[in-house]
C-alpha atoms as a PDB file:
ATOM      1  CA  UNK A   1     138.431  90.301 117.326  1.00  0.00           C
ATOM      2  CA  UNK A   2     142.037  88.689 118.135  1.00  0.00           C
ATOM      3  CA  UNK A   3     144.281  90.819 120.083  1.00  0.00           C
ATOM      4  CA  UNK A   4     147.230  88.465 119.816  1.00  0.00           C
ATOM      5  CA  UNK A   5     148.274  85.335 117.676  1.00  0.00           C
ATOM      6  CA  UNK A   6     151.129  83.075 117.939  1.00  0.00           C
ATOM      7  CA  UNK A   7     151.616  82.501 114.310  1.00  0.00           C
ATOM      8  CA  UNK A   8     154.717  80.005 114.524  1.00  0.00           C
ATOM      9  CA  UNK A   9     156.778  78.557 113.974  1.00  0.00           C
ATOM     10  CA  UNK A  10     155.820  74.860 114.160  1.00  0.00           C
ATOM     11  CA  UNK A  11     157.542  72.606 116.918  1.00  0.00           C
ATOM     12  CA  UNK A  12     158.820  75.712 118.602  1.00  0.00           C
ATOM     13  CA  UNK A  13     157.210  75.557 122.007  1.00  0.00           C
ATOM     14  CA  UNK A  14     153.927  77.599 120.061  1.00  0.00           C
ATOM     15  CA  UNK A  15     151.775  74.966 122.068  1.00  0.00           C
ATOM     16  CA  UNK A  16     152.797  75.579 125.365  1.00  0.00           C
ATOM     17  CA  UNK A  17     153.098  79.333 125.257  1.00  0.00           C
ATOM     18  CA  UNK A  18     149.220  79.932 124.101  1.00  0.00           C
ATOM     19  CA  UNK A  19     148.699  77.128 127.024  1.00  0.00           C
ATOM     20  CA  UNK A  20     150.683  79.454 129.807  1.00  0.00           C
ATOM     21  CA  UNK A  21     149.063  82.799 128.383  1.00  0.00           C
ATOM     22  CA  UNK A  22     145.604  81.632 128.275  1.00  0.00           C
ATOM     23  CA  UNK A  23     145.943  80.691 131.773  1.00  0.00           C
ATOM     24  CA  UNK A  24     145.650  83.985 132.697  1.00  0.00           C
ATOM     25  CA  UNK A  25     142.347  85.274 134.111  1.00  0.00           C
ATOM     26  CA  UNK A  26     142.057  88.471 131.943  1.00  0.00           C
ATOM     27  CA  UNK A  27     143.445  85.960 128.788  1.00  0.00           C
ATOM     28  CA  UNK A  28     140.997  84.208 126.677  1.00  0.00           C
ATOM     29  CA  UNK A  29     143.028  80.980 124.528  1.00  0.00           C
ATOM     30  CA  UNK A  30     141.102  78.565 122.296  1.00  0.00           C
ATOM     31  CA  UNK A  31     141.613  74.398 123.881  1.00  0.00           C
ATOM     32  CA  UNK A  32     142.616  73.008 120.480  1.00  0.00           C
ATOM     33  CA  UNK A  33     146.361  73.487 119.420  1.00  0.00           C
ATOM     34  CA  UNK A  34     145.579  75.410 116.570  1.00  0.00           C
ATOM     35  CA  UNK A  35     143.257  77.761 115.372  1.00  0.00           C
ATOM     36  CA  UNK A  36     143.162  77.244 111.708  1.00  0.00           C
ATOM     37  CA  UNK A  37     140.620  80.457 110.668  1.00  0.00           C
ATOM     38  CA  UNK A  38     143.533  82.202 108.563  1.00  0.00           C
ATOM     39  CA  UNK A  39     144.882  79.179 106.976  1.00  0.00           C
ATOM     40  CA  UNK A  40     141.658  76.730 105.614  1.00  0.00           C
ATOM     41  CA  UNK A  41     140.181  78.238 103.123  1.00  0.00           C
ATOM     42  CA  UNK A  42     136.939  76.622 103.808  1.00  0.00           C
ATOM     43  CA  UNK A  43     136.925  77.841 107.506  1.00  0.00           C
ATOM     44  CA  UNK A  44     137.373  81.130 106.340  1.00  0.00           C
ATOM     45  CA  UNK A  45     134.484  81.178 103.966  1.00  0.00           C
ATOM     46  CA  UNK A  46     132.598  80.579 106.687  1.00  0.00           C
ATOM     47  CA  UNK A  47     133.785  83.379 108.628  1.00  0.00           C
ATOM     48  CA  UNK A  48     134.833  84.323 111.900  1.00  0.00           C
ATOM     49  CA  UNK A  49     131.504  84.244 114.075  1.00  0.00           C
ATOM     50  CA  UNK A  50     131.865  80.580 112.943  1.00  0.00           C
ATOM     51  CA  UNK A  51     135.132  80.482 113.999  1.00  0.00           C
ATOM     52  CA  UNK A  52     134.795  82.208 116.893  1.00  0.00           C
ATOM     53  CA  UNK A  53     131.764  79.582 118.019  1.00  0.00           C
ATOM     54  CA  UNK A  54     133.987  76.856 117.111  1.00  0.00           C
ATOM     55  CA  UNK A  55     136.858  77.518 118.833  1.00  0.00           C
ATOM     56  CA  UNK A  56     135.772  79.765 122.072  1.00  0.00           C
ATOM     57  CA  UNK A  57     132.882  78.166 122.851  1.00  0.00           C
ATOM     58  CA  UNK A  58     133.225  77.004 125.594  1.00  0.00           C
ATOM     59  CA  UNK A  59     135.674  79.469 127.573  1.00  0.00           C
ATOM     60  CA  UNK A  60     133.957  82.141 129.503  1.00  0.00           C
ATOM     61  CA  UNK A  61     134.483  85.329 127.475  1.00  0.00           C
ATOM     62  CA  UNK A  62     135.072  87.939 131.174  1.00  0.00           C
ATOM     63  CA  UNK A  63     134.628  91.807 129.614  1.00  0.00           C
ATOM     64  CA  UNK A  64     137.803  93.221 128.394  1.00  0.00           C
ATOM     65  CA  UNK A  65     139.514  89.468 128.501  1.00  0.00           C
ATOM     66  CA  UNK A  66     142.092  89.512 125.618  1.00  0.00           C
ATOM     67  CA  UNK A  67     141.613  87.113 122.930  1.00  0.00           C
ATOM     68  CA  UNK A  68     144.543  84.956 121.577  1.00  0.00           C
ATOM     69  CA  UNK A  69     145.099  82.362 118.956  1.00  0.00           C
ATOM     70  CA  UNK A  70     147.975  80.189 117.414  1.00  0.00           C
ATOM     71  CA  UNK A  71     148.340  78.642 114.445  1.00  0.00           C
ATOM     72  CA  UNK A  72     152.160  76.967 114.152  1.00  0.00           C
ATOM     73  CA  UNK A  73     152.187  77.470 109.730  1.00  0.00           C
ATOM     74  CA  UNK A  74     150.634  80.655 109.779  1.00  0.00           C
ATOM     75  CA  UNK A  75     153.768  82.719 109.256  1.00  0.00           C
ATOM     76  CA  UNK A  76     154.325  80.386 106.378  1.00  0.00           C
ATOM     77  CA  UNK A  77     151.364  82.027 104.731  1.00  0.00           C
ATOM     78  CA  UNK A  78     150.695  85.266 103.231  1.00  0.00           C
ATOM     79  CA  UNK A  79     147.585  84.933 102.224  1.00  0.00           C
ATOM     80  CA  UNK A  80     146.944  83.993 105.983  1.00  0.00           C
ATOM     81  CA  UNK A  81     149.129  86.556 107.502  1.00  0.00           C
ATOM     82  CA  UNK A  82     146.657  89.205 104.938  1.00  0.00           C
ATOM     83  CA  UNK A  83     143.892  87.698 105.756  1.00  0.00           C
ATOM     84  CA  UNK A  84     144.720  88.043 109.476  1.00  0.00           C
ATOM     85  CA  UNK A  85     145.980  92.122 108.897  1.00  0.00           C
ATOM     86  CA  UNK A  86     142.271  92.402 107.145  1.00  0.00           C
ATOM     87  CA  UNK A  87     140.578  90.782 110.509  1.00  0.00           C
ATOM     88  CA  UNK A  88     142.663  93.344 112.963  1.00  0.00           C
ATOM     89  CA  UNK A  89     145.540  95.235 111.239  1.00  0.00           C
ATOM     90  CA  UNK A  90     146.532  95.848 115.024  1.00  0.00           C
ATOM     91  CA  UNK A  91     146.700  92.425 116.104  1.00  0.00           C
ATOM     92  CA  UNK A  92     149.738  91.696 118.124  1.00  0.00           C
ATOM     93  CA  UNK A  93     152.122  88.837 116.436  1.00  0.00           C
ATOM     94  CA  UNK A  94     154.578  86.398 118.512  1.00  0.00           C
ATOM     95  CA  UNK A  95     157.054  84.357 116.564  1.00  0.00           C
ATOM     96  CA  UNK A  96     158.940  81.700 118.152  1.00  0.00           C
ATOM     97  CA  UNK A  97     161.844  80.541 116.257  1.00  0.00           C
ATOM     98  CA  UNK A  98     163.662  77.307 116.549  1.00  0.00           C
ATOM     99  CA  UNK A  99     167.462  76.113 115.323  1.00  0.00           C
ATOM    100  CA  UNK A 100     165.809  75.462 111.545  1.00  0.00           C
ATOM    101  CA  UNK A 101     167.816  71.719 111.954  1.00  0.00           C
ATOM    102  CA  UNK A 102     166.377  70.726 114.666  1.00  0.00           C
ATOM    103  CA  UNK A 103     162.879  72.244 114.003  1.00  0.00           C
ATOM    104  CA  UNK A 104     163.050  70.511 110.408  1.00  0.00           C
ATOM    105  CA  UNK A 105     163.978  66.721 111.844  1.00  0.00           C
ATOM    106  CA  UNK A 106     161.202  67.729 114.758  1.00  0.00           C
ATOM    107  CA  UNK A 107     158.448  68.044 111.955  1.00  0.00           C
ATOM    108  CA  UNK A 108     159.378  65.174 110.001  1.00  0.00           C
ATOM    109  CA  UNK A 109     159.402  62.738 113.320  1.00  0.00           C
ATOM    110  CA  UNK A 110     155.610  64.695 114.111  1.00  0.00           C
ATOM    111  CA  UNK A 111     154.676  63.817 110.683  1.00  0.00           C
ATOM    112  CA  UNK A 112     156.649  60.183 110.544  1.00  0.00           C
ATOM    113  CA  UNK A 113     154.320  59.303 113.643  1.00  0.00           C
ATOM    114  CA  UNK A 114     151.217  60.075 111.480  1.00  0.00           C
ATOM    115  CA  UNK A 115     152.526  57.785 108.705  1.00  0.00           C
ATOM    116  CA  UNK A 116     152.384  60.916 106.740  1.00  0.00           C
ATOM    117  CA  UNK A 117     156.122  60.163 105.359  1.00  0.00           C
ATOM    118  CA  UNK A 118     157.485  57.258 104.170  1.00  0.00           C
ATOM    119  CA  UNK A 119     161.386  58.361 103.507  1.00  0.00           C
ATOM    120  CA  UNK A 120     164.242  58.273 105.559  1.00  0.00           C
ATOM    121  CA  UNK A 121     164.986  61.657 106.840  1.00  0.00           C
ATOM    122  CA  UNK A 122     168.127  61.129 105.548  1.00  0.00           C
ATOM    123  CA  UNK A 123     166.857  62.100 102.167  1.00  0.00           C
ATOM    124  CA  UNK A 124     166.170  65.454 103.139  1.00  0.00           C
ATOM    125  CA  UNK A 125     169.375  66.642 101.359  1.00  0.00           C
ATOM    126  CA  UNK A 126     167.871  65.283  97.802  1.00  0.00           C
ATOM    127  CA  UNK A 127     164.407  67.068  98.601  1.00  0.00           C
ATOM    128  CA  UNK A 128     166.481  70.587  99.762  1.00  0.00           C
ATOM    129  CA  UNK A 129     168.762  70.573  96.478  1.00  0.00           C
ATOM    130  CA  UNK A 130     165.873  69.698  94.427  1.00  0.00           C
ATOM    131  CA  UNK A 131     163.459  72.561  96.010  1.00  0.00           C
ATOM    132  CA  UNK A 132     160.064  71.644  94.329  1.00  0.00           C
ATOM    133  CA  UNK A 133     157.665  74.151  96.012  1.00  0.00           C
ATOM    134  CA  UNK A 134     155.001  71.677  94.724  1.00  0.00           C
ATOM    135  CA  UNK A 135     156.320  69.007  96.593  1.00  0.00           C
ATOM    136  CA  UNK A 136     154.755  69.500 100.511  1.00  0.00           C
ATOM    137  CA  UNK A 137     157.821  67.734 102.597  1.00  0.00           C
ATOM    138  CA  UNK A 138     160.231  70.641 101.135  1.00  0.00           C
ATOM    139  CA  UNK A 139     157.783  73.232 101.998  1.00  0.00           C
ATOM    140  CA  UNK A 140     157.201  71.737 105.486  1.00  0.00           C
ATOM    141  CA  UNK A 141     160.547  70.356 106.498  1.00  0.00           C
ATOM    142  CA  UNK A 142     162.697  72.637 104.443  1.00  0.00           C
ATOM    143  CA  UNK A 143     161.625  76.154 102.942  1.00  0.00           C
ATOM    144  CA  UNK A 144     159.928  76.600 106.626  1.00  0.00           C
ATOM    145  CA  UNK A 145     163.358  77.060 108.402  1.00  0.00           C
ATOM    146  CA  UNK A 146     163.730  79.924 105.591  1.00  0.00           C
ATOM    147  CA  UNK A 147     162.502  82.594 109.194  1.00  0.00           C
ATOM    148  CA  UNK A 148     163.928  85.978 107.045  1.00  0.00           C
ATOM    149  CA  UNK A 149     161.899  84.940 104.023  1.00  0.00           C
ATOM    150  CA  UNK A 150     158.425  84.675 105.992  1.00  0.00           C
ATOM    151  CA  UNK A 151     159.726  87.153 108.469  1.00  0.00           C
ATOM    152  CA  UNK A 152     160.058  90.369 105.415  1.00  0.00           C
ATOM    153  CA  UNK A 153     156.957  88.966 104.299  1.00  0.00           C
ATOM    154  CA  UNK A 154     155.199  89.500 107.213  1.00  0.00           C
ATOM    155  CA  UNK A 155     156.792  93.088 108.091  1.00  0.00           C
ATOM    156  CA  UNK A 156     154.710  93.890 104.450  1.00  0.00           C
ATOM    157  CA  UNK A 157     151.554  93.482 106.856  1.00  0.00           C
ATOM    158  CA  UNK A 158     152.336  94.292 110.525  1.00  0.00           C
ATOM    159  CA  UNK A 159     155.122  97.041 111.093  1.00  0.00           C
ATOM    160  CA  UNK A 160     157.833  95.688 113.794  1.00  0.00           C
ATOM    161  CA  UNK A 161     156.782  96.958 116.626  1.00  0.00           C
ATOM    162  CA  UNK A 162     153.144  94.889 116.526  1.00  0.00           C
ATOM    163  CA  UNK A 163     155.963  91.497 116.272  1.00  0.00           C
ATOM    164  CA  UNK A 164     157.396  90.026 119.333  1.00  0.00           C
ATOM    165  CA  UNK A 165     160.349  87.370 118.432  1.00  0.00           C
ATOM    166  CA  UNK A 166     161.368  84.793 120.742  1.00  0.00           C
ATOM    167  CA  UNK A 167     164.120  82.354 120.381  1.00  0.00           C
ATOM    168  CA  UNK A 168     163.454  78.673 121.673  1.00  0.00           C
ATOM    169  CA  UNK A 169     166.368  79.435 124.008  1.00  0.00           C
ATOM    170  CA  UNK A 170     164.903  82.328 125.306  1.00  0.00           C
ATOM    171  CA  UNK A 171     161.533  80.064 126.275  1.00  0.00           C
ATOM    172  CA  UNK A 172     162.944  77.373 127.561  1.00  0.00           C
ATOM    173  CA  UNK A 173     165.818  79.479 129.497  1.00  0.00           C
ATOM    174  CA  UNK A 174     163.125  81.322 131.081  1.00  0.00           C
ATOM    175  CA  UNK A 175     159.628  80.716 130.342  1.00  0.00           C
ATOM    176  CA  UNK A 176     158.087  83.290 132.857  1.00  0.00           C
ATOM    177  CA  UNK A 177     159.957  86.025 131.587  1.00  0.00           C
ATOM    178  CA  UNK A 178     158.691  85.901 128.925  1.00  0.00           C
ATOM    179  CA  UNK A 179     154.724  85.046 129.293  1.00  0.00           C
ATOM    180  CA  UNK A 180     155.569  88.699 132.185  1.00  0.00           C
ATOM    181  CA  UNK A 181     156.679  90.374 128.309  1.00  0.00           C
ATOM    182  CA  UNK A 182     153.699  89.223 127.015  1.00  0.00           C
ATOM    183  CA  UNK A 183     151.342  90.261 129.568  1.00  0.00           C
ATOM    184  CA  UNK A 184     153.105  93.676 130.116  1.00  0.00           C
ATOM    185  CA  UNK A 185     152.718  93.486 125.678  1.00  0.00           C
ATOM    186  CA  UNK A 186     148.773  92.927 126.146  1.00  0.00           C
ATOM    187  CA  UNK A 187     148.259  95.628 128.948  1.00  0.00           C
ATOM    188  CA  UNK A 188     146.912  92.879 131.530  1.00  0.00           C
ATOM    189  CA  UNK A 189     148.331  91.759 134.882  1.00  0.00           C
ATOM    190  CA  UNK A 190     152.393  90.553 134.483  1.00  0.00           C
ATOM    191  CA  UNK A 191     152.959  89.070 138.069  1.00  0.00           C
ATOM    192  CA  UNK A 192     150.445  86.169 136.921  1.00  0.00           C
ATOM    193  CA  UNK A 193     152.297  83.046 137.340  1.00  0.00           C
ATOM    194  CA  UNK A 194     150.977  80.327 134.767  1.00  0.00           C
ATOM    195  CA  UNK A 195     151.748  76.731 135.207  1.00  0.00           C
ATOM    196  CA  UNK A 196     154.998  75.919 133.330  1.00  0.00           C
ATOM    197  CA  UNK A 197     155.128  72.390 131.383  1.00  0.00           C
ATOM    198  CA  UNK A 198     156.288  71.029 128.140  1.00  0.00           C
ATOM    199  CA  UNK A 199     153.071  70.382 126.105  1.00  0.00           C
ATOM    200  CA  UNK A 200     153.044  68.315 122.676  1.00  0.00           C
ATOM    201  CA  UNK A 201     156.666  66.927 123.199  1.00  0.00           C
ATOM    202  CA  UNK A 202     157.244  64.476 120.076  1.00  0.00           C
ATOM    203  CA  UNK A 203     157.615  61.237 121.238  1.00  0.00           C
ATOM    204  CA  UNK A 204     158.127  57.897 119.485  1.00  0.00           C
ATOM    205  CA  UNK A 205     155.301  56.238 118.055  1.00  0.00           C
ATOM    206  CA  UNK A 206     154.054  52.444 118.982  1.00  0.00           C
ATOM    207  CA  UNK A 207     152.626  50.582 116.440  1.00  0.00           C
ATOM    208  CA  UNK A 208     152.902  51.500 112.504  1.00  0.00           C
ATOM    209  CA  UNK A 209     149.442  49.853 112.134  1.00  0.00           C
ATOM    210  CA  UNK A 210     147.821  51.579 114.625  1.00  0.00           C
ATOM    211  CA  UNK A 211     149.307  55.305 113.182  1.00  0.00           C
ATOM    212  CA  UNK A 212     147.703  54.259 110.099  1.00  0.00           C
ATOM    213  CA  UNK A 213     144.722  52.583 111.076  1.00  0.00           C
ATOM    214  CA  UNK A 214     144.154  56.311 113.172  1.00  0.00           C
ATOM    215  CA  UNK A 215     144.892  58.630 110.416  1.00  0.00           C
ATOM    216  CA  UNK A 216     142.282  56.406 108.361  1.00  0.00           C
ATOM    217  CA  UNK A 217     139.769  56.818 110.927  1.00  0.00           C
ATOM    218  CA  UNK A 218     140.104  60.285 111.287  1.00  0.00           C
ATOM    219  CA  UNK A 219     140.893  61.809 108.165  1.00  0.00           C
ATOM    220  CA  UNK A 220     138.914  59.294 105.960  1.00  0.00           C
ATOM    221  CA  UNK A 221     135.891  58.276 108.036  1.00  0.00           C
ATOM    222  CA  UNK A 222     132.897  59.812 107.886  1.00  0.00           C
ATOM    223  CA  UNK A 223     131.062  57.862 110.031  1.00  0.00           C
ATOM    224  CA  UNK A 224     133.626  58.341 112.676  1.00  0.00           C
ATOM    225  CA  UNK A 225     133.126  62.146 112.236  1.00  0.00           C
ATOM    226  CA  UNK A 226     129.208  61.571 112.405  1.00  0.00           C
ATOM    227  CA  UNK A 227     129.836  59.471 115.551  1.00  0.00           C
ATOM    228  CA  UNK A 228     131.827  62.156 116.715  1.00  0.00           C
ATOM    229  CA  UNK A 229     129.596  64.435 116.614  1.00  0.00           C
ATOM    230  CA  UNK A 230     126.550  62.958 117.944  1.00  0.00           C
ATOM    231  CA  UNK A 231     128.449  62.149 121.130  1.00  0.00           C
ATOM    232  CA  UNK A 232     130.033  65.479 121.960  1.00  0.00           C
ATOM    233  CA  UNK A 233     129.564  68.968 120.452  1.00  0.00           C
ATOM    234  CA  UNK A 234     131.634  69.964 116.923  1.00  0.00           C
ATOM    235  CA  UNK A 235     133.822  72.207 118.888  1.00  0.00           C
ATOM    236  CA  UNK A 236     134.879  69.669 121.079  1.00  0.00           C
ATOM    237  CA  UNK A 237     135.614  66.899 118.410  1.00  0.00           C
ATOM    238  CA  UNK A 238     139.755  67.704 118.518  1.00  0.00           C
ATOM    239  CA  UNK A 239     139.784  65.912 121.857  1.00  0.00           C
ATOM    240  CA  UNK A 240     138.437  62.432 119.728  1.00  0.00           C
ATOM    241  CA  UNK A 241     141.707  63.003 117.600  1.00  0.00           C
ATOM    242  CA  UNK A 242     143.733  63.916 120.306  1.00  0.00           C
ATOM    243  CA  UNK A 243     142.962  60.601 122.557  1.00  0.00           C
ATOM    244  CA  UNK A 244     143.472  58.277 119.476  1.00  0.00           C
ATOM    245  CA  UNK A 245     146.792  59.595 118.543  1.00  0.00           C
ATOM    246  CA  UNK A 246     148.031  59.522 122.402  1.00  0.00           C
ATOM    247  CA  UNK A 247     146.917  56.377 122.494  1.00  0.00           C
ATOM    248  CA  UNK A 248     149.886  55.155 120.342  1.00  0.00           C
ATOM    249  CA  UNK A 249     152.826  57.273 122.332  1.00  0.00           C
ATOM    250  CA  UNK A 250     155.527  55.688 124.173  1.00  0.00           C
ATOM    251  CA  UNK A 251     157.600  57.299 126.543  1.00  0.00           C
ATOM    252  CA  UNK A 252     160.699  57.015 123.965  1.00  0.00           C
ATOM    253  CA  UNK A 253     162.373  59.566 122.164  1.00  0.00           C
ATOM    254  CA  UNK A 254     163.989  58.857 118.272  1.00  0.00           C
ATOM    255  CA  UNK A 255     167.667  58.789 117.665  1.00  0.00           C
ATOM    256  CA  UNK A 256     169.571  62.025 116.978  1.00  0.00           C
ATOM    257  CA  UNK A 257     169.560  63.237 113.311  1.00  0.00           C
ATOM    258  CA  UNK A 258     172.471  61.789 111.219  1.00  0.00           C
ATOM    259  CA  UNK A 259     175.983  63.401 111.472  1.00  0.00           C
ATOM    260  CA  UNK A 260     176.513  64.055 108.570  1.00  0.00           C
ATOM    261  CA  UNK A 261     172.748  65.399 107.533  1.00  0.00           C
ATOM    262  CA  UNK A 262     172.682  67.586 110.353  1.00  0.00           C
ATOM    263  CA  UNK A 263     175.946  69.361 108.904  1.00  0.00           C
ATOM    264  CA  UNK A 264     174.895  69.650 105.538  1.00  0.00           C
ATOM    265  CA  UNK A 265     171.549  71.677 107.001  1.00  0.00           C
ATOM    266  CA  UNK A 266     173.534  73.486 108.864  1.00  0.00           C
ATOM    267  CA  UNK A 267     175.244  74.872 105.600  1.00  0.00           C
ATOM    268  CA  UNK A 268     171.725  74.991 104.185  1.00  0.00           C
ATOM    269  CA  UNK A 269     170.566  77.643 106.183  1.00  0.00           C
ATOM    270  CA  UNK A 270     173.857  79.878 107.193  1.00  0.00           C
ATOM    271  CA  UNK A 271     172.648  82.584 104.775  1.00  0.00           C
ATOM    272  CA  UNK A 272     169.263  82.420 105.708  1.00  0.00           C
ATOM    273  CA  UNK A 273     170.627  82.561 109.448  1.00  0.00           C
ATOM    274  CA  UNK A 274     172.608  85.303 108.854  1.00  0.00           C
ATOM    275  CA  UNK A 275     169.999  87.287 107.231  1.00  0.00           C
ATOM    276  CA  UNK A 276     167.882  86.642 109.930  1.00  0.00           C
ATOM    277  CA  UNK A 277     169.906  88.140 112.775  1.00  0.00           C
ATOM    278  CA  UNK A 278     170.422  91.043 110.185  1.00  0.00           C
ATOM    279  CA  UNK A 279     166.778  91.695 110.191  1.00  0.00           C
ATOM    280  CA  UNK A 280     165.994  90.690 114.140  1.00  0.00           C
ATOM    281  CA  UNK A 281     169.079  91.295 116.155  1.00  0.00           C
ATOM    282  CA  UNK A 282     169.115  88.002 117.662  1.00  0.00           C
ATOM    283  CA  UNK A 283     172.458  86.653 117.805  1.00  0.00           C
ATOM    284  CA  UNK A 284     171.660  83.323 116.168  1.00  0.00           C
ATOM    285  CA  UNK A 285     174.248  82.486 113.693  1.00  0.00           C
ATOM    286  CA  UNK A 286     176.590  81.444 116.561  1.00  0.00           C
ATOM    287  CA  UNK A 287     174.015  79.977 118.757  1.00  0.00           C
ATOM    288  CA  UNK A 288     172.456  77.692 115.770  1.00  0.00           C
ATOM    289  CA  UNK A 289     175.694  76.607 113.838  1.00  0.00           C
ATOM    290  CA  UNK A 290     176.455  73.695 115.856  1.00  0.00           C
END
């Protein structure tokens, strides 16, 4: 059973705080960056013993170790988040919570490097006004930054004190105070000192041909897959997908967001904002409109 899951929100240092947690001896974290039990409906049907193979495998499972998970959309999801309260309704929840501009033009660059887009994010302001739920870019790039939405949604499952909030400031201000929280959260040792790195930064892509020629082979090839998995066990096969995609990183960054798309998201989510440091206490309204 999970005692803890990082449930979001995407591109908001989720990766590297299950990394610096699961370092810990008495701290079991699954390899892959997300554990996606609570989210695919076919993993589910299978059912957590599955999961549980698939994903902790290979870790050494020490008596009383805590077991953690993350999954960067889950708070997005409420038939995840009760799905998850049905697994352990005393599961401990971590939210980390990013500027929703920046988090937004984060995504779409992660998803622009997977040839999964194929608009300027300029056009984001169309997509926001237009606010087709059907349409996945506005639920992704958008209606994701919506935090107080998701947030009263999950309070329906898991009373406040079982959710721990973090601000990307907070993190990246001090990253070891808060994996100490977290420890002291989870009952196990809090003067462990993980290692402290940036994991999955977003960095520009290399060749357009090669994105695409990689999501082909991975999403759309079976006999890739079948390869795969003759060469290395299921629960290992991430680590093919992984290598691929790095493959086609450079050490660049993209250009800032556009002026004057950056302010019109910034008047986007003010309400939202403000309703989420009416429901949190975090001071964010200040800190994220600029």
């Amino acid at each position: 059973m999970l005692d803890l899951v990082i449930i979001g929100a995407q591109k908001s240092f989720t990766t590297s705080l299950k990394n610096y947690l699961g370092e810990h001896p008495s701290v079991t974290a699954h390899p892959q960056q997300e554990m996606a039990f609570f989210t695919d409906d076919n993993e589910y049907k299978m059912g957590y013993k599955r999961a549980l193979s698939h994903y902790y495998r290979d870790i050494t499972h020490n008596s009383g170790n805590k077991i953690i998970a993350k999954n960067a959309i889950l708070y997005t999801s409420e038939k995840g988040i009760k799905r998850l309260h049905e697994h352990n309704p005393n599961c401990k929840i971590v939210l980390n919570l990013r500027n929703p501009v920046d988090r937004a033009y984060s995504a779409y660059l992660m998803e622009y490097n997977y040839v999964d887009v194929g608009f300027p994010f300029e056009e984001i302001k169309g997509i926001a006004q237009k606010a087709d739920t059907s349409y996945w870019p506005f639920n992704l790039f958008i209606d994701a930054g919506n935090y107080a939405k998701y947030l009263k949604n999950i309070y329906k499952y898991f009373p406040k004190e079982q959710v721990m909030i973090f601000l990307c400031e907070e993190i990246k201000e001090d990253p070891l105070k808060v994996c100490r929280q977290i420890f002291r959260w989870l009952n196990v040792d809090d003067a462990f000192t993980p290692e402290i790195k940036v994991y999955n930064p977003t960095k520009k892509r290399g060749s357009k041909l090669y994105a695409r020629l990689a999501v082909t082979l991975l999403k759309r090839s079976p006999v890739l897959r079948k390869t795969a998995s003759l060469l290395m066990p299921t629960h290992h096969n991430y680590k093919v997908g992984n290598f691929i995609r790095n493959l086609n990183k450079t050490n660049d960054t993209y250009a800032p967001m556009n002026v004057a798309t950056r302010e019109y998201l910034l008047s986007y989510y003010r309400d939202a904002n403000k309703e989420l440091e009416e429901l949190t206490g975090k001071k964010v309204t200040s800190l994220w409109n600029k």
